[in-house]
Protein backbone atom coordinates (compact mmCIF):
# COMPACT_ATOMS: atom_id res chain seq x y z
CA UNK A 1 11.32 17.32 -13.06
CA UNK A 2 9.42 14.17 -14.80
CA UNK A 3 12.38 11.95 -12.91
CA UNK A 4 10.92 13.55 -10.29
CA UNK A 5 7.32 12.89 -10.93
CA UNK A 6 7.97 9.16 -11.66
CA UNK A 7 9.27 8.69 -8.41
CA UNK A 8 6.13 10.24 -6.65
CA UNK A 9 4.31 7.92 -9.15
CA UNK A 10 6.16 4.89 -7.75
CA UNK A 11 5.89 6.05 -4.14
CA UNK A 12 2.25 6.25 -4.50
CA UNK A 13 2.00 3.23 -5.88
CA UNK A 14 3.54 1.31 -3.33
CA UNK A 15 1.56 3.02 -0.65
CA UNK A 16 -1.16 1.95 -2.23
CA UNK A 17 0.25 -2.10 -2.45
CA UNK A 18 0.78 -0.97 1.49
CA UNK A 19 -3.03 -0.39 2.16
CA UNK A 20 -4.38 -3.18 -0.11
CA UNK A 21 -1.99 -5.56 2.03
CA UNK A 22 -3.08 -4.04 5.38
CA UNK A 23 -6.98 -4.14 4.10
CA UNK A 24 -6.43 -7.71 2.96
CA UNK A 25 -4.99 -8.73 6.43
CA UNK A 26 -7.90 -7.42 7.65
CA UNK A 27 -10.55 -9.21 5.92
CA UNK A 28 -11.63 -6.13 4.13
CA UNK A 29 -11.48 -7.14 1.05
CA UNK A 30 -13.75 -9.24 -0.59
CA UNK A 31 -12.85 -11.29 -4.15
CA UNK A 32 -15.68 -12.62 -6.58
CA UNK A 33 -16.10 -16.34 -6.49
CA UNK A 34 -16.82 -18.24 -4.03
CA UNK A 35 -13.94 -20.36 -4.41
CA UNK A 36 -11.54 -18.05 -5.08
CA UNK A 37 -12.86 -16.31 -1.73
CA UNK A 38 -12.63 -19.43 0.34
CA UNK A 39 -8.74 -19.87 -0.78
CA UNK A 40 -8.18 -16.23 0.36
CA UNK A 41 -10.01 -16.44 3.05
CA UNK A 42 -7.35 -19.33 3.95
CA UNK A 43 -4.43 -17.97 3.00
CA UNK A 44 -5.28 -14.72 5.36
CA UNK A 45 -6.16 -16.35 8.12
CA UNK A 46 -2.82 -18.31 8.16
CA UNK A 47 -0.80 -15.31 7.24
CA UNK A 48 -2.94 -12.26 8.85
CA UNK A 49 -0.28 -11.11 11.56
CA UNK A 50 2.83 -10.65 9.10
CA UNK A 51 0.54 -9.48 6.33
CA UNK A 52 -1.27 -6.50 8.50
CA UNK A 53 2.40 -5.24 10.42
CA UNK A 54 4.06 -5.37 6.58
CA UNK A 55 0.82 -3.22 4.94
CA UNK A 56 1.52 -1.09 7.95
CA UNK A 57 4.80 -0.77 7.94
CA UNK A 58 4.77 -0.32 4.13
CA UNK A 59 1.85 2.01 3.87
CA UNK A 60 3.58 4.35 6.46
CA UNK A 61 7.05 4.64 5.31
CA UNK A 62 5.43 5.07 1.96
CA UNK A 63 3.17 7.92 3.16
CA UNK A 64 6.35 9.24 4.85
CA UNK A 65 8.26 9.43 1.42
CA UNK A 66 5.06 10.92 -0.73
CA UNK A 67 4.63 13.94 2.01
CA UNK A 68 8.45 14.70 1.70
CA UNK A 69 8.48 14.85 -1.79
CA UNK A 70 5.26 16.73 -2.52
CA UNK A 71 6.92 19.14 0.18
CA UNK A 72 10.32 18.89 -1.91
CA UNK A 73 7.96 19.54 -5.32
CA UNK A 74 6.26 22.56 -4.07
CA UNK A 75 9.20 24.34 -2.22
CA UNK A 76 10.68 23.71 -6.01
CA UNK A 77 7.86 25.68 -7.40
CA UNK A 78 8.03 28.89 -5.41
């Protein structure tokens, strides 16, 4: 069962990278110095399409695969 419970731990994780990606895309997410901002800022506006249809595509196959397994967990349970 802790195999198990690594794997949900690494599922959730990358849903996570999924909806920090799709966020960042976005121009949701904000960084602390000005220049560090204005490279980002940059960087996403050059690479916003691929970025936001990845964080998508990542965040729902991941959310996909952590609904499944909780499913798999509880039916394990009872």
């Amino acid at each position: 069962m802790t195999i198990s419970l690594v794997g949900l731990l690494i599922e959730l994780l990358l849903l996570a990278v999924g909806v920090y990606l799709y966020l960042f895309a976005r121009g949701l997410i904000s960084f602390g110095s000005p220049e560090s901002r204005a490279r980002a800022e940059a960087f996403r506006a050059d690479n916003a399409t691929w970025m936001r249809l990845l964080g998508l595509a990542l965040a729902a196959l991941m959310l996909v695969n952590v609904v499944l397994h909780v499913r798999d967990l509880v039916q394990g349970i009872g």
